[in-house]
PDB file of N, CA and C in Angstrom:
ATOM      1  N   UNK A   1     -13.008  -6.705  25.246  1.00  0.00           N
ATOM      2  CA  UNK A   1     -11.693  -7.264  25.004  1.00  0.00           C
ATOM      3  C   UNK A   1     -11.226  -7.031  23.574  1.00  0.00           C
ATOM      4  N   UNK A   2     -12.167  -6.347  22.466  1.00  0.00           N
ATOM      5  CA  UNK A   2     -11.820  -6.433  21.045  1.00  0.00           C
ATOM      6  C   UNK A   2     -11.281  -5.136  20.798  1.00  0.00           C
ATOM      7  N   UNK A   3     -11.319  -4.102  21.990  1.00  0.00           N
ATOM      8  CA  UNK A   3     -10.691  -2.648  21.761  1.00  0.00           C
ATOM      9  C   UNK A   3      -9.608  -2.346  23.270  1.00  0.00           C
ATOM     10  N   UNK A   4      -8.804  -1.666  22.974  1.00  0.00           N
ATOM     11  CA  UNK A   4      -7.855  -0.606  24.013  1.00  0.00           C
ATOM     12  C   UNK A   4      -8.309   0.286  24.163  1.00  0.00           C
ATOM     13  N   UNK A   5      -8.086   0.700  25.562  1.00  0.00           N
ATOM     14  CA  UNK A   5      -8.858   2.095  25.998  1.00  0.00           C
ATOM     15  C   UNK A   5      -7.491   3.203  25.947  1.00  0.00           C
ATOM     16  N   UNK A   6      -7.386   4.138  25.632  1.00  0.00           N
ATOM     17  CA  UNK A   6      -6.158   5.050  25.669  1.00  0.00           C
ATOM     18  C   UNK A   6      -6.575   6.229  26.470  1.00  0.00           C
ATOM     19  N   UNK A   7      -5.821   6.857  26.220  1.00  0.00           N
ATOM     20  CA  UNK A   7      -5.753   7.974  27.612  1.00  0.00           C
ATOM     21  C   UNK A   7      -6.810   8.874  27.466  1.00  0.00           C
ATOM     22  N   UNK A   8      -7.284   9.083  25.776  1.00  0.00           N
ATOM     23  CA  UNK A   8      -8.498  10.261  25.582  1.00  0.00           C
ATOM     24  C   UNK A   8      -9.975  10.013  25.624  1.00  0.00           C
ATOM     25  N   UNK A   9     -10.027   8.448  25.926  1.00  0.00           N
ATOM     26  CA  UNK A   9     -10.993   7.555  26.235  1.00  0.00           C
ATOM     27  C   UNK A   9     -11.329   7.044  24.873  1.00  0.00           C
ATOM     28  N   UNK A  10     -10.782   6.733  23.949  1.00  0.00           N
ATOM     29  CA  UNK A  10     -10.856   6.262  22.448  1.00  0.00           C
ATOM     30  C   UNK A  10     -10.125   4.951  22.776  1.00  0.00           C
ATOM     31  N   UNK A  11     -11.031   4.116  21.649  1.00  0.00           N
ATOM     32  CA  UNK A  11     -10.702   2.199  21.477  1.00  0.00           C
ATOM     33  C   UNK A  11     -10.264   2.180  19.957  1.00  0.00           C
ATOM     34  N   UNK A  12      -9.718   1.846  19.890  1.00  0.00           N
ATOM     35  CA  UNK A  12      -8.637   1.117  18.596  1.00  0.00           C
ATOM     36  C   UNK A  12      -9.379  -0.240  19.019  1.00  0.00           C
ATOM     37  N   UNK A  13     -10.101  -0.037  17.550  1.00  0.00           N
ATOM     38  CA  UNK A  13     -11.493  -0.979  16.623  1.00  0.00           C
ATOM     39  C   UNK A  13     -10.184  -1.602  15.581  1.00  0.00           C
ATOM     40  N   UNK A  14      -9.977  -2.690  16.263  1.00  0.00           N
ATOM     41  CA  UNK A  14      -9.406  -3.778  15.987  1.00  0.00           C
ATOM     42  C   UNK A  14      -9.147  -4.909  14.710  1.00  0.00           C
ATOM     43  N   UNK A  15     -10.491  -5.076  14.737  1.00  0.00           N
ATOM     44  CA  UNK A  15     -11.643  -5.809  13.551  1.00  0.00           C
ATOM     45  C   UNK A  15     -11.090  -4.735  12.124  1.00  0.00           C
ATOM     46  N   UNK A  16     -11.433  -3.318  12.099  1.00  0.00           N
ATOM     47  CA  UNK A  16     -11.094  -2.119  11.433  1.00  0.00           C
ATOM     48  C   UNK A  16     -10.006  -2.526  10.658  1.00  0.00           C
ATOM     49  N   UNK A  17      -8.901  -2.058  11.802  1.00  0.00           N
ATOM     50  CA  UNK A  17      -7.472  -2.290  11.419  1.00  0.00           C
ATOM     51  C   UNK A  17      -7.383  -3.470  10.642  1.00  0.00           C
ATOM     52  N   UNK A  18      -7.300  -4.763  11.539  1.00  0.00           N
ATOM     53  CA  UNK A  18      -7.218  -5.522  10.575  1.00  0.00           C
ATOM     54  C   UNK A  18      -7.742  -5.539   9.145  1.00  0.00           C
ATOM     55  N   UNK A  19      -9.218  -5.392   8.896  1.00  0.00           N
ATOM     56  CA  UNK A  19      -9.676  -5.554   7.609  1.00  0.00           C
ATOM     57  C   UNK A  19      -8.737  -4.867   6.764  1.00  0.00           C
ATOM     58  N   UNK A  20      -8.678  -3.338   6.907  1.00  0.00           N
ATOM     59  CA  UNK A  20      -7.611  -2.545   6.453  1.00  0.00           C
ATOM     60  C   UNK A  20      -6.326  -3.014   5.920  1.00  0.00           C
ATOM     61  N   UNK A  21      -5.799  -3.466   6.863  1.00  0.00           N
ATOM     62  CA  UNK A  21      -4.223  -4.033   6.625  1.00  0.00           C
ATOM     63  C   UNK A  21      -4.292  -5.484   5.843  1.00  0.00           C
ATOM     64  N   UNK A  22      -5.301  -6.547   5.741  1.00  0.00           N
ATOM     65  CA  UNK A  22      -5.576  -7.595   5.421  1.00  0.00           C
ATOM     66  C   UNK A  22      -5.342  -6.949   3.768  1.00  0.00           C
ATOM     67  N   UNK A  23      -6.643  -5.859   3.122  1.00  0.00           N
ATOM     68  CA  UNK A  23      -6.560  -5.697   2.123  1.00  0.00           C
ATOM     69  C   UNK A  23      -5.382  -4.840   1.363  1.00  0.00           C
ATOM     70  N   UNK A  24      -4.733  -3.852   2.304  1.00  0.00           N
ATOM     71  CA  UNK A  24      -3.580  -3.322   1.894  1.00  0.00           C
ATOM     72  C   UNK A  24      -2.506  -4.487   1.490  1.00  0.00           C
ATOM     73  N   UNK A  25      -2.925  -5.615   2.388  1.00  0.00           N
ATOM     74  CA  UNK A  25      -1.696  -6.873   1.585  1.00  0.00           C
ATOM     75  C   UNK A  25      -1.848  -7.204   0.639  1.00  0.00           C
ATOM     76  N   UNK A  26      -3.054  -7.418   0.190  1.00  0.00           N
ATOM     77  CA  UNK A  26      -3.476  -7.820  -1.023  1.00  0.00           C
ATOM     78  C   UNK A  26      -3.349  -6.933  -2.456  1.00  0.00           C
ATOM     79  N   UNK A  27      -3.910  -5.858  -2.107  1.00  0.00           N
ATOM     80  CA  UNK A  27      -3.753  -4.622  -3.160  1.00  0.00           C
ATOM     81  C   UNK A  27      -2.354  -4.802  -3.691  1.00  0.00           C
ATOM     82  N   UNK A  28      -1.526  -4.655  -2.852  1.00  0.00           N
ATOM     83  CA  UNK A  28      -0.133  -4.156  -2.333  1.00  0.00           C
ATOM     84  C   UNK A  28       0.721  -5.455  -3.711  1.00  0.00           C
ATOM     85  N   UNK A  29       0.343  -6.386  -3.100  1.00  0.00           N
ATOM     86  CA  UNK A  29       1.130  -7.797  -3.842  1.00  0.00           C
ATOM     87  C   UNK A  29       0.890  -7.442  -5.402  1.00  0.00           C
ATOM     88  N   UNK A  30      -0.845  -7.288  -5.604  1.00  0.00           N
ATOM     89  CA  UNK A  30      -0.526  -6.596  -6.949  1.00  0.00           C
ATOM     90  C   UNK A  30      -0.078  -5.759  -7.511  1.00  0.00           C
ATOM     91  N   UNK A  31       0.091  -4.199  -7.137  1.00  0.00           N
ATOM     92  CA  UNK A  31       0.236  -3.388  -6.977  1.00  0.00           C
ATOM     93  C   UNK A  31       1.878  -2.997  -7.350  1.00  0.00           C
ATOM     94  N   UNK A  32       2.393  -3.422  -6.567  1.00  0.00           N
ATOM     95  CA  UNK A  32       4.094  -3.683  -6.408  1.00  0.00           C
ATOM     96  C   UNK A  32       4.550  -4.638  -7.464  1.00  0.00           C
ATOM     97  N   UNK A  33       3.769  -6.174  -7.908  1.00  0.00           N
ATOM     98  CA  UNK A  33       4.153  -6.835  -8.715  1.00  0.00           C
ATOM     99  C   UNK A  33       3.596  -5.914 -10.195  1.00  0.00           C
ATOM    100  N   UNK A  34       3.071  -5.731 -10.463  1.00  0.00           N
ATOM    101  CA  UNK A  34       2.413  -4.366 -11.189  1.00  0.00           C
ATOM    102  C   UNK A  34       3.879  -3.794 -11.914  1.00  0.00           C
ATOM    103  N   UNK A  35       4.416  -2.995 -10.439  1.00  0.00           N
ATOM    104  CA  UNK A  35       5.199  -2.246 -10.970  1.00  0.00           C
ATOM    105  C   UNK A  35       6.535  -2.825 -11.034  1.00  0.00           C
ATOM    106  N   UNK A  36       6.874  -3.672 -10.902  1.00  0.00           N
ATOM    107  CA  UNK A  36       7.927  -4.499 -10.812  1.00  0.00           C
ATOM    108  C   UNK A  36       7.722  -5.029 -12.261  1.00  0.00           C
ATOM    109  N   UNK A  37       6.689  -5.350 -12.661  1.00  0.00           N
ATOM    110  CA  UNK A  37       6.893  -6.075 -14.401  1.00  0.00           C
ATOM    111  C   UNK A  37       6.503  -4.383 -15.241  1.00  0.00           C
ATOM    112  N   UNK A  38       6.258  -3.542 -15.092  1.00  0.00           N
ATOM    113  CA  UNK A  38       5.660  -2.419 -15.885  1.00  0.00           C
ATOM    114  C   UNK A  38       7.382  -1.938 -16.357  1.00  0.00           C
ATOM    115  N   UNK A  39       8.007  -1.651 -15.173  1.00  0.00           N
ATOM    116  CA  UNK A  39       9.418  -1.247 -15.262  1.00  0.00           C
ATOM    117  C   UNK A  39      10.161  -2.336 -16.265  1.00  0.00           C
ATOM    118  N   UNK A  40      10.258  -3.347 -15.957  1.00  0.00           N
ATOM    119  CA  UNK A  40      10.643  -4.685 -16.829  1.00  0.00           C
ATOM    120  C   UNK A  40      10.271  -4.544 -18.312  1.00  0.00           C
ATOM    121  N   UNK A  41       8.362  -4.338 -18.755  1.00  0.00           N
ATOM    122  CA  UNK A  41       8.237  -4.169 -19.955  1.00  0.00           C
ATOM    123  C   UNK A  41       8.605  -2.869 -20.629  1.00  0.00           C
ATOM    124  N   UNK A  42       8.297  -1.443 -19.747  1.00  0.00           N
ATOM    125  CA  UNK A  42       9.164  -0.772 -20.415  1.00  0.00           C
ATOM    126  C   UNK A  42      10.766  -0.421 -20.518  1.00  0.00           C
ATOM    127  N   UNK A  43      11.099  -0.496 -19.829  1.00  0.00           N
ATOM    128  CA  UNK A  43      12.625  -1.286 -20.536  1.00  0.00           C
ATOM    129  C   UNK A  43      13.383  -1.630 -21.742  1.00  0.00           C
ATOM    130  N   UNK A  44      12.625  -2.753 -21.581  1.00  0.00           N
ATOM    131  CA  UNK A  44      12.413  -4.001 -22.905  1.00  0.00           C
ATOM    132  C   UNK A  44      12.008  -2.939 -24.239  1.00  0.00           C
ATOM    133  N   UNK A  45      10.944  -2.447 -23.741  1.00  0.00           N
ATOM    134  CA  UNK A  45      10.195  -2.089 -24.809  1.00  0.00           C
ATOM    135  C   UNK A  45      11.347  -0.913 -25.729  1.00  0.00           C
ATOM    136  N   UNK A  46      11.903  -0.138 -24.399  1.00  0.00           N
ATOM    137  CA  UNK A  46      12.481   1.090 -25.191  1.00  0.00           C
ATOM    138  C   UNK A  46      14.437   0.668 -25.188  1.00  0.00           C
ATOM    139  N   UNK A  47      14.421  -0.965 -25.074  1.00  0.00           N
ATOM    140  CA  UNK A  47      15.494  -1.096 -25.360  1.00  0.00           C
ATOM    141  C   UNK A  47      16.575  -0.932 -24.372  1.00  0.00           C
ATOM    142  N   UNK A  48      15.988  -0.984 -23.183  1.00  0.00           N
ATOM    143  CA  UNK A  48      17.507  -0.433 -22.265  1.00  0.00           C
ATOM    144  C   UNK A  48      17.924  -1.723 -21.646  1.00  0.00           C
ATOM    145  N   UNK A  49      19.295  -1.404 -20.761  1.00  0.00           N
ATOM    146  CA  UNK A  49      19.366  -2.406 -20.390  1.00  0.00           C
ATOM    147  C   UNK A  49      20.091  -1.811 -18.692  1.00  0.00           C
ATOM    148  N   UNK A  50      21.102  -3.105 -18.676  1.00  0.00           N
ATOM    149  CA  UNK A  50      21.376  -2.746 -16.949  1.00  0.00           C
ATOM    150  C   UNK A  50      20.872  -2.251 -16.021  1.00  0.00           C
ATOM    151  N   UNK A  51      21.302  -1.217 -15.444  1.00  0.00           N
ATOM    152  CA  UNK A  51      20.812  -0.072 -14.397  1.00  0.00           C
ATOM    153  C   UNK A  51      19.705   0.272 -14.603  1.00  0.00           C
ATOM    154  N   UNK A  52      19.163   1.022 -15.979  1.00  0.00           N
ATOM    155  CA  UNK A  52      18.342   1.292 -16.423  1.00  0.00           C
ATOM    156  C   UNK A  52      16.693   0.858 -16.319  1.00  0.00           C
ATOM    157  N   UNK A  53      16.902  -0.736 -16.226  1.00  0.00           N
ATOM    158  CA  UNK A  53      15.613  -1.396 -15.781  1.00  0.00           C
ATOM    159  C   UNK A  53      15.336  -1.472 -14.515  1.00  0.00           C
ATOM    160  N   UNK A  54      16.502  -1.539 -13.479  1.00  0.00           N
ATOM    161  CA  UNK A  54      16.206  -1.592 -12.186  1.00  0.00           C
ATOM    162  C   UNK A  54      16.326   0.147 -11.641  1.00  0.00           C
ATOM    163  N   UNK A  55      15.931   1.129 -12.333  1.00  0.00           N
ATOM    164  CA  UNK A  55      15.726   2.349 -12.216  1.00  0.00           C
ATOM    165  C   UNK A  55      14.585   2.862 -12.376  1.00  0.00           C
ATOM    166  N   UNK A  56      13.770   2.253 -13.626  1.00  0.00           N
ATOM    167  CA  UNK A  56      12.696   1.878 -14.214  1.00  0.00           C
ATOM    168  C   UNK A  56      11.613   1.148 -12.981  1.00  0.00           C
ATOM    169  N   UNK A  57      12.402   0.174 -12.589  1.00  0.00           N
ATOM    170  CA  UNK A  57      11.147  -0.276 -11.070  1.00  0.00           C
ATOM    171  C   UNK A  57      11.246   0.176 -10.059  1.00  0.00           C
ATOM    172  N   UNK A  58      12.492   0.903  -9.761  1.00  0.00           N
ATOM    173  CA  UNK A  58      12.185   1.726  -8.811  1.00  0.00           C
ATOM    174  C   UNK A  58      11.543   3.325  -8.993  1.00  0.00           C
ATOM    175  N   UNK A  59      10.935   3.872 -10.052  1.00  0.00           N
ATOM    176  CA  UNK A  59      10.138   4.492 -10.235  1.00  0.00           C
ATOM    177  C   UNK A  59       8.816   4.204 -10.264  1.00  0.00           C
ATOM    178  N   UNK A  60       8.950   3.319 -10.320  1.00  0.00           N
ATOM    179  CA  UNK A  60       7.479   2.345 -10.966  1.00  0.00           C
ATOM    180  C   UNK A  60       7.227   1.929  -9.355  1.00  0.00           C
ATOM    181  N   UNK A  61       8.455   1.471  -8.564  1.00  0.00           N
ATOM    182  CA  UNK A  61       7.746   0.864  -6.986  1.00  0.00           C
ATOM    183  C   UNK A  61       7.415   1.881  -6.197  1.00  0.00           C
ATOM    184  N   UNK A  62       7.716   3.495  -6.398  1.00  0.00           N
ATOM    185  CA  UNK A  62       7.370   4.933  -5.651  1.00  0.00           C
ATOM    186  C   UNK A  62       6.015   5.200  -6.136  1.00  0.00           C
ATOM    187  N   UNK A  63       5.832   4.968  -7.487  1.00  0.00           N
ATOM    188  CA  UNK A  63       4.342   5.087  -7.776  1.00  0.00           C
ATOM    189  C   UNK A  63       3.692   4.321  -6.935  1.00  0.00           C
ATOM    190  N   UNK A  64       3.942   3.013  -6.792  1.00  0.00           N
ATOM    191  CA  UNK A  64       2.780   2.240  -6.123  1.00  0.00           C
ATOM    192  C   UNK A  64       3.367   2.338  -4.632  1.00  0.00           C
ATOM    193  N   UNK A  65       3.963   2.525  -3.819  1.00  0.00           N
ATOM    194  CA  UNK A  65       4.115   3.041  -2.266  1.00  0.00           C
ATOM    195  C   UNK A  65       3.265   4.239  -2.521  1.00  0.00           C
ATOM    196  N   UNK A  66       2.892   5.341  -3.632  1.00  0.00           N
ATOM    197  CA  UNK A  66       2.076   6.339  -3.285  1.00  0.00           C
ATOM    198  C   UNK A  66       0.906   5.701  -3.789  1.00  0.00           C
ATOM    199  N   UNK A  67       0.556   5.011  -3.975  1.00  0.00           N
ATOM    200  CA  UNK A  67      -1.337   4.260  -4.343  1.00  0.00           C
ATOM    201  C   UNK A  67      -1.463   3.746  -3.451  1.00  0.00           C
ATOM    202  N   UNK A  68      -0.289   2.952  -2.465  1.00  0.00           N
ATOM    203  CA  UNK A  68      -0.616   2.052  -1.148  1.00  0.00           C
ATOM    204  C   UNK A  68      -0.904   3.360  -0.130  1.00  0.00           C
ATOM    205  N   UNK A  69      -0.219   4.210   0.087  1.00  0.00           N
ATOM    206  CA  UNK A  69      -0.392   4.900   1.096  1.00  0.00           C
ATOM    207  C   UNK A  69      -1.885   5.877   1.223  1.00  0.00           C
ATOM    208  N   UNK A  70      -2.457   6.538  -0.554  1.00  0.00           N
ATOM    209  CA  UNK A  70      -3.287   7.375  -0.610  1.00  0.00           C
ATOM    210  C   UNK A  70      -4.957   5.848  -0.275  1.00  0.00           C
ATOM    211  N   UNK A  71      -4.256   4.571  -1.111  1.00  0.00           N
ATOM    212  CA  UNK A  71      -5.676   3.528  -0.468  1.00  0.00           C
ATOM    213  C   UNK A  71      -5.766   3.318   1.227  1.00  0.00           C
ATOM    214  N   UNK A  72      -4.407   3.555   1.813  1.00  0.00           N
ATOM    215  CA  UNK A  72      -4.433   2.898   3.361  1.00  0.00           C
ATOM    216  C   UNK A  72      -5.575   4.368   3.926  1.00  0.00           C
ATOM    217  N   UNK A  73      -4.906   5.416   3.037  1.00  0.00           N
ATOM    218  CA  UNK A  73      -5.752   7.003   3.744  1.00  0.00           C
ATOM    219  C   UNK A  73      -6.799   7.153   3.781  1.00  0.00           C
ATOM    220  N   UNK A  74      -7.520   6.450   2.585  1.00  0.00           N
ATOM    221  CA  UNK A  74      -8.860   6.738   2.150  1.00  0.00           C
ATOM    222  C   UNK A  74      -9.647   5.473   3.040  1.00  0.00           C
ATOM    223  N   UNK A  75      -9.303   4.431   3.275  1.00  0.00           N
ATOM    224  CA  UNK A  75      -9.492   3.062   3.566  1.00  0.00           C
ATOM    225  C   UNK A  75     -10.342   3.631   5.109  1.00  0.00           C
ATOM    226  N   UNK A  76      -8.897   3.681   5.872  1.00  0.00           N
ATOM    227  CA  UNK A  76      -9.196   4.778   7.046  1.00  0.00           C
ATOM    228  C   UNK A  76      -9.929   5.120   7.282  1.00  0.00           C
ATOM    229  N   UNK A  77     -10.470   6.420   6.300  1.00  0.00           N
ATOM    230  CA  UNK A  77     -11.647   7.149   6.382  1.00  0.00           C
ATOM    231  C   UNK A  77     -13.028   6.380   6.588  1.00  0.00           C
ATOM    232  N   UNK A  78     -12.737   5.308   5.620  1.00  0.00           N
ATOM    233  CA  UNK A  78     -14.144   4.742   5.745  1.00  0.00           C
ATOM    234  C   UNK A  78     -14.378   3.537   6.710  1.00  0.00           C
ATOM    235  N   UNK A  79     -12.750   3.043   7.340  1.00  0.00           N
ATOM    236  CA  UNK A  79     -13.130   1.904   8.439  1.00  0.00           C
ATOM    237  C   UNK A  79     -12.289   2.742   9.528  1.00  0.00           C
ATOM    238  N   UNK A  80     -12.839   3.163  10.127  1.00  0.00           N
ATOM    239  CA  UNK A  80     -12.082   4.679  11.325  1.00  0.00           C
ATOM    240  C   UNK A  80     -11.508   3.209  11.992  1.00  0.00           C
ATOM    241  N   UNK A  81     -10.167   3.265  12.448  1.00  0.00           N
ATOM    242  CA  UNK A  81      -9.154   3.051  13.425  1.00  0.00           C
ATOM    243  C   UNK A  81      -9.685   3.458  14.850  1.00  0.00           C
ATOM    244  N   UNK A  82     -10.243   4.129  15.335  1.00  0.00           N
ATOM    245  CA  UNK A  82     -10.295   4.595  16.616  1.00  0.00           C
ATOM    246  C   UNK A  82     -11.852   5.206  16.898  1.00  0.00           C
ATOM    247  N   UNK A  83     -12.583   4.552  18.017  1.00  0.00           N
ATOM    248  CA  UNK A  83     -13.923   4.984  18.279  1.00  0.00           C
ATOM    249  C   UNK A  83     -13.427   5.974  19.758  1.00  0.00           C
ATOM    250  N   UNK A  84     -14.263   7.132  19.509  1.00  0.00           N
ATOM    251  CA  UNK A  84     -14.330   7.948  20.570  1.00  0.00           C
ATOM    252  C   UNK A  84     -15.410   7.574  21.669  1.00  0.00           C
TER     253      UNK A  84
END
């Protein structure tokens, strides 16, 4: 009952996923808050203002969507999603 059977005869390991996604939340909260104040201090730091800072975190929040996505990849690898 803790896996699905799919058509190629592979179970989606459940337990897996979750752990996975449990810690991607976690990473993630820092991660994102991270870049949400990094953009903020540099800013500040180099003096800008308006647009500029909320341009600043959204560079800063693409960095960390690419650290969330390359940890969810690697994560994967080592808690496989799917038993054959």
């Amino acid at each position: 009952m803790n896996a699905t059977t799919a058509p190629q005869g592979r179970r989606i390991l459940w337990l897996n996923v979750l752990t996975v996604f449990s810690a991607a939340i976690l990473i993630g909260a820092e991660v994102f808050g991270g870049a949400f104040a990094a953009g903020w201090a540099v800013a500040n730091w180099a003096h800008l203002e308006g647009y500029a800072v909320h341009i600043l975190q959204g560079l800063f929040f693409l960095c960390g969507v690419a650290v969330m996505v390359r940890f969810i990849l690697n994560a994967k690898r080592v808690e496989p999603f799917v038993e054959r």
